[in-house]
C-alpha atoms as a PDB file:
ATOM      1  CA  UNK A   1     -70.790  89.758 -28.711  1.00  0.00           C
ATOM      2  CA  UNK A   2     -73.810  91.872 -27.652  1.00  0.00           C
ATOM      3  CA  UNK A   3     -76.636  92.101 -28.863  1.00  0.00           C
ATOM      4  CA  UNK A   4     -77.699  95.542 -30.396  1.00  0.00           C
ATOM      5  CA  UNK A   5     -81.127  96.765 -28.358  1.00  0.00           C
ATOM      6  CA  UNK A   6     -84.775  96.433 -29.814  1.00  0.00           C
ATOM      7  CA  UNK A   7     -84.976 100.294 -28.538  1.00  0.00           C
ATOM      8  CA  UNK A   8     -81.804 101.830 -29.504  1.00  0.00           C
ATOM      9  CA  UNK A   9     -82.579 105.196 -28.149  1.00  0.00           C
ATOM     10  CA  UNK A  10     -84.474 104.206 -24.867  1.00  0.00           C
ATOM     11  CA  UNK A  11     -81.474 105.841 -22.632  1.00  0.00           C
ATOM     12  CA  UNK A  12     -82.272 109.213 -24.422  1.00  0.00           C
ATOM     13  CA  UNK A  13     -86.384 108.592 -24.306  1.00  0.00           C
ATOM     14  CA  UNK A  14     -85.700 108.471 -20.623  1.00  0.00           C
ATOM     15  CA  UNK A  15     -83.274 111.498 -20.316  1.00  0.00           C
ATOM     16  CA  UNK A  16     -85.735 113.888 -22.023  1.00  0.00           C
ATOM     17  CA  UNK A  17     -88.458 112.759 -19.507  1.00  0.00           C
ATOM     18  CA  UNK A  18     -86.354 113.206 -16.614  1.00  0.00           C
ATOM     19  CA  UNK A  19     -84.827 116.685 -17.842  1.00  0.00           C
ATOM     20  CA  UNK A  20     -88.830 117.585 -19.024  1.00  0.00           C
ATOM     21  CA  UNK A  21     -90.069 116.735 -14.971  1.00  0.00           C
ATOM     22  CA  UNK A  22     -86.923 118.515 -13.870  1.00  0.00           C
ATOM     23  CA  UNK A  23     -87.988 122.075 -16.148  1.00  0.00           C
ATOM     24  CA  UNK A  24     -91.536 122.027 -15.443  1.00  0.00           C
ATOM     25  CA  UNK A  25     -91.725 120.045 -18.643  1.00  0.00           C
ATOM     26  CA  UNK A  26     -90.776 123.394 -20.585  1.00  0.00           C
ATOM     27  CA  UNK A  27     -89.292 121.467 -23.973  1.00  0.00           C
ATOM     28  CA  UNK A  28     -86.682 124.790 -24.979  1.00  0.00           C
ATOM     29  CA  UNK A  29     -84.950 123.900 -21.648  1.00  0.00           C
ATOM     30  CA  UNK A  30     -84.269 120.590 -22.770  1.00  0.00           C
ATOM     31  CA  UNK A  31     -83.149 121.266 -26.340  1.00  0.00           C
ATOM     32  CA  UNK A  32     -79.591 119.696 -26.423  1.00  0.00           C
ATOM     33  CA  UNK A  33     -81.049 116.506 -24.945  1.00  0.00           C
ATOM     34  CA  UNK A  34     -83.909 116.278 -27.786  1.00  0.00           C
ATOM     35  CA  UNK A  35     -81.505 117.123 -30.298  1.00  0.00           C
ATOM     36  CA  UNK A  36     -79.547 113.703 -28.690  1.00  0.00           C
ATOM     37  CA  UNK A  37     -82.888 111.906 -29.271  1.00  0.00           C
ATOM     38  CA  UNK A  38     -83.054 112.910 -32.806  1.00  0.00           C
ATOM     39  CA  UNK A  39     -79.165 111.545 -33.417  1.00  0.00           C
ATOM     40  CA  UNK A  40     -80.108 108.233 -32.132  1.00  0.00           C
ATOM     41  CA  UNK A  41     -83.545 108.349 -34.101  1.00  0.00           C
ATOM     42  CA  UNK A  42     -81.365 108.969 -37.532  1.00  0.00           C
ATOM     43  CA  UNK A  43     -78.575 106.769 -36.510  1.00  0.00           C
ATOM     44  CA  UNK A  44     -81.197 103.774 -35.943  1.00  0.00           C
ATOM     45  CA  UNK A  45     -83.200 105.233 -39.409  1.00  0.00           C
ATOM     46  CA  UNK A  46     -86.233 105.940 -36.876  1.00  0.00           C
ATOM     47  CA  UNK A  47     -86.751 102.149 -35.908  1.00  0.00           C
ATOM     48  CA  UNK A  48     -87.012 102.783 -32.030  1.00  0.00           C
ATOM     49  CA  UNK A  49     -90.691 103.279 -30.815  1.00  0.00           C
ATOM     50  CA  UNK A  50     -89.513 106.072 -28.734  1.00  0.00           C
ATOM     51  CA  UNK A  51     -88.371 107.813 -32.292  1.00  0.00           C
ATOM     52  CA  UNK A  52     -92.283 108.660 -32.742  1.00  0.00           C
ATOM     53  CA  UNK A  53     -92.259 111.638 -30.674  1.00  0.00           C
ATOM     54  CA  UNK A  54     -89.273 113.956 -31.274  1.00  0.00           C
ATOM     55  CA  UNK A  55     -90.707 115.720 -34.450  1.00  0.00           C
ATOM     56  CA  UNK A  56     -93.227 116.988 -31.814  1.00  0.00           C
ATOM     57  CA  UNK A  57     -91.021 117.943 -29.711  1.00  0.00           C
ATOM     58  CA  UNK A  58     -88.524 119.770 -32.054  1.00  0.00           C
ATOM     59  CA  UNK A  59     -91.314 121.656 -33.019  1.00  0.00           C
ATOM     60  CA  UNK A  60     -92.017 122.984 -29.497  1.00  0.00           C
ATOM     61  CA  UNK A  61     -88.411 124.006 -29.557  1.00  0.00           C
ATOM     62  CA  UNK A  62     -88.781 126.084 -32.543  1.00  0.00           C
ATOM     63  CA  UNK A  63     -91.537 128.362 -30.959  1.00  0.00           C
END
């Protein structure tokens, strides 16, 4: 059986940077990916290191 990950939500860590170099690291254009952070962050009760940032970025969305 596998082992669940020390960083649960690494894939998604990665997939905002990528989408964030992609859109001239604009955050609003990468809104549905953030939001996917923030799933894995609850789902994993924020125990992933890359969980620290996405309240900063949710609140670049909202402006």
């Amino acid at each position: 059986m596998a082992q669940p990950s020390k960083e649960p939500c690494k894939k998604e860590a990665c997939d905002i940077q990528s989408c964030l170099s992609k859109n001239n690291f604009l955050p609003k254009r990468c809104q549905k990916v953030i939001e996917l952070l923030q799933s894995c962050c609850e789902k994993c009760n924020y125990e992933s290191t890359h969980c620290a940032s996405v309240s900063a970025l949710l609140k670049q969305i909202a402006k």
